[in-house]
Protein backbone atom coordinates (compact mmCIF):
# COMPACT_ATOMS: atom_id res chain seq x y z
CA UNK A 1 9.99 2.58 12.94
CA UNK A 2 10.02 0.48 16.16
CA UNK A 3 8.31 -2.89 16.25
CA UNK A 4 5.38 -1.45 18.93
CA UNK A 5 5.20 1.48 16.43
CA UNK A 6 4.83 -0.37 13.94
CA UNK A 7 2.56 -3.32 15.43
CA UNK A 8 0.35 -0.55 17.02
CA UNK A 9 -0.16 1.60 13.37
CA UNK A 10 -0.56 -1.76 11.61
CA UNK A 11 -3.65 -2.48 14.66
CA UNK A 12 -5.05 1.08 13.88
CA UNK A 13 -5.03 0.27 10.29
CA UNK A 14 -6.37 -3.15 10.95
CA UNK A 15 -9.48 -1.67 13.01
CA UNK A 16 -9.87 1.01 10.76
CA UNK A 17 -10.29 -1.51 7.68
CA UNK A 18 -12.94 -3.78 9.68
CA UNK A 19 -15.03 -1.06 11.29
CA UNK A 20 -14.48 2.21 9.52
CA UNK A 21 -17.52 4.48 11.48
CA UNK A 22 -16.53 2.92 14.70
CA UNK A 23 -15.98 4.73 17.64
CA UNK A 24 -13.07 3.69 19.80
CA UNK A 25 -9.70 4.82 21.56
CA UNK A 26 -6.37 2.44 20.80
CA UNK A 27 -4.26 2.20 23.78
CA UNK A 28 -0.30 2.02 23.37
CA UNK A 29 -0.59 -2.06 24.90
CA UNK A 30 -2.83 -2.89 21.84
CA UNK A 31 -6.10 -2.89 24.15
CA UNK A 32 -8.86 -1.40 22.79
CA UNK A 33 -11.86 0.61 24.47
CA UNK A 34 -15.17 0.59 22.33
CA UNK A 35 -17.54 3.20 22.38
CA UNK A 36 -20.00 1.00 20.57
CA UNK A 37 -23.29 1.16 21.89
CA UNK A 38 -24.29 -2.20 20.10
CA UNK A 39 -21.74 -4.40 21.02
CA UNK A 40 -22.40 -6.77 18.03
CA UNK A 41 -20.37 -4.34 16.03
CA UNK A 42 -17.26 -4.82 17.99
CA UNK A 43 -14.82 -7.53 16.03
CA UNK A 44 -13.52 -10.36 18.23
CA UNK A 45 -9.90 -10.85 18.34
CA UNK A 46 -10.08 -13.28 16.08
CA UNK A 47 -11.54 -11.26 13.43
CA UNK A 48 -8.97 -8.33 14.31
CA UNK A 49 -6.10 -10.77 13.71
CA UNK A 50 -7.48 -12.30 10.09
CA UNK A 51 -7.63 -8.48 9.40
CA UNK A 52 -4.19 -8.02 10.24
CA UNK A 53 -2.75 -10.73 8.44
CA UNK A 54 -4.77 -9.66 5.57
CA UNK A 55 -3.27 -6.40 5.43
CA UNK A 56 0.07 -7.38 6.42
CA UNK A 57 0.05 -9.99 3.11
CA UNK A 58 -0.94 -6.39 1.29
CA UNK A 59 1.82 -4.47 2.30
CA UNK A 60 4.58 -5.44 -0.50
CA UNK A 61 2.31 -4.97 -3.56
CA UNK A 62 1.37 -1.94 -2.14
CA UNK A 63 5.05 -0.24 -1.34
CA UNK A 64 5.82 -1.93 -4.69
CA UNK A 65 2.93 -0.28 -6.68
CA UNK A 66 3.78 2.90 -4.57
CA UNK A 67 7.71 3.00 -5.75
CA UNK A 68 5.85 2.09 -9.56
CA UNK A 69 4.07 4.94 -9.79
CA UNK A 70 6.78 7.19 -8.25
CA UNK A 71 9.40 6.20 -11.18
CA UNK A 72 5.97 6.82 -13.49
CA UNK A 73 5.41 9.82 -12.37
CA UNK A 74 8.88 10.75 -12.68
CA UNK A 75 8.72 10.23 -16.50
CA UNK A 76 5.65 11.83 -16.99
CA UNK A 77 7.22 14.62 -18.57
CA UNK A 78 7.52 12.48 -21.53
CA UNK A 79 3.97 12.61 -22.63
CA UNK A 80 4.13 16.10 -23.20
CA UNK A 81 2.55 17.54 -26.54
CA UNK A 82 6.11 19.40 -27.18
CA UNK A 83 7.69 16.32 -26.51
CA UNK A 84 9.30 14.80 -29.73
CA UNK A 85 7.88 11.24 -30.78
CA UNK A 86 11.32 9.67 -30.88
CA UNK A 87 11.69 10.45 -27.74
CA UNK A 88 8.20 9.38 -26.66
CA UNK A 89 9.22 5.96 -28.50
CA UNK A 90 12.41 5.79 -27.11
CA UNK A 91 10.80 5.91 -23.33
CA UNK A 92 7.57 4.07 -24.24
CA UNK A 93 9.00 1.22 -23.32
CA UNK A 94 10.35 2.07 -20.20
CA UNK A 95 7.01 2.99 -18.57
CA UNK A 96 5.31 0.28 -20.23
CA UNK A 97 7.58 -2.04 -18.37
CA UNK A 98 6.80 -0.49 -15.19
CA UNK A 99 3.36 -0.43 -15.93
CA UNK A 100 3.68 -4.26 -15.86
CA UNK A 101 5.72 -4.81 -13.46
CA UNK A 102 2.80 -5.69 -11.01
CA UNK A 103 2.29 -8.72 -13.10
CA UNK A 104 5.79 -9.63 -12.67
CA UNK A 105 6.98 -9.07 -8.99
CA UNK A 106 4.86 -8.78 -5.81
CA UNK A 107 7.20 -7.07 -3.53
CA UNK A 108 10.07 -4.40 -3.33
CA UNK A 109 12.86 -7.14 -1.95
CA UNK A 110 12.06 -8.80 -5.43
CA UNK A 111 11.42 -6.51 -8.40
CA UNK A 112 13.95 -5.84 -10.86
CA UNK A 113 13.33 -1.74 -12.56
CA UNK A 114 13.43 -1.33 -16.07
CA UNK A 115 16.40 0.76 -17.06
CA UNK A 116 15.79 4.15 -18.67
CA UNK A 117 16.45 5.33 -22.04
């Protein structure tokens, strides 16, 4: 994704966050055109960029949580009810680990998976 794609989906996001029944249209140069009636709903600049930088500091727990529960959900398979308890005790672990792993790391460039049985 390009920078101005990125910056302009990471504004939409940021707008969407602070005023989420707001009516407005997003142009491609970042400008935005309200269709607020009561302009005391419309965020200043200043409280669009907080926003931003809020959500930006988000981002890596949330890929990282993402890419968790993707390698969960992977392993699911293992809490079957035909699923043999040695095996469920031989994985237990594994998901446990990525359970935690939250507590541990805080972004993707980071985090160090848990091998698998």
């Amino acid at each position: 994704m390009s920078n101005r794609v990125e910056n302009f989906h990471k504004r939409a996001l940021t707008l969407k966050r602070l005023r989420p029944n707001s009516q407005y249209t997003l142009f491609e140069d970042g400008s935005i055109q309200w269709d607020e009636v009561n302009t005391e709903a419309v965020p200043t600049e200043e409280e669009i960029e907080a926003e931003k930088l809020k959500l930006e500091a988000e981002m890596p727990m949330k890929a990282l949580r993402h890419e968790r529960d993707k390698k969960l959900k992977e392993s699911d398979w293992v809490s079957g009810e035909d699923v043999p308890q040695s095996i469920k005790d031989a994985w237990f672990p594994y998901r446990q680990a990525l359970r935690d792993i939250t507590n541990t790391y805080t972004s993707l460039d980071d985090v160090v998976w848990p091998s698998k049985p």
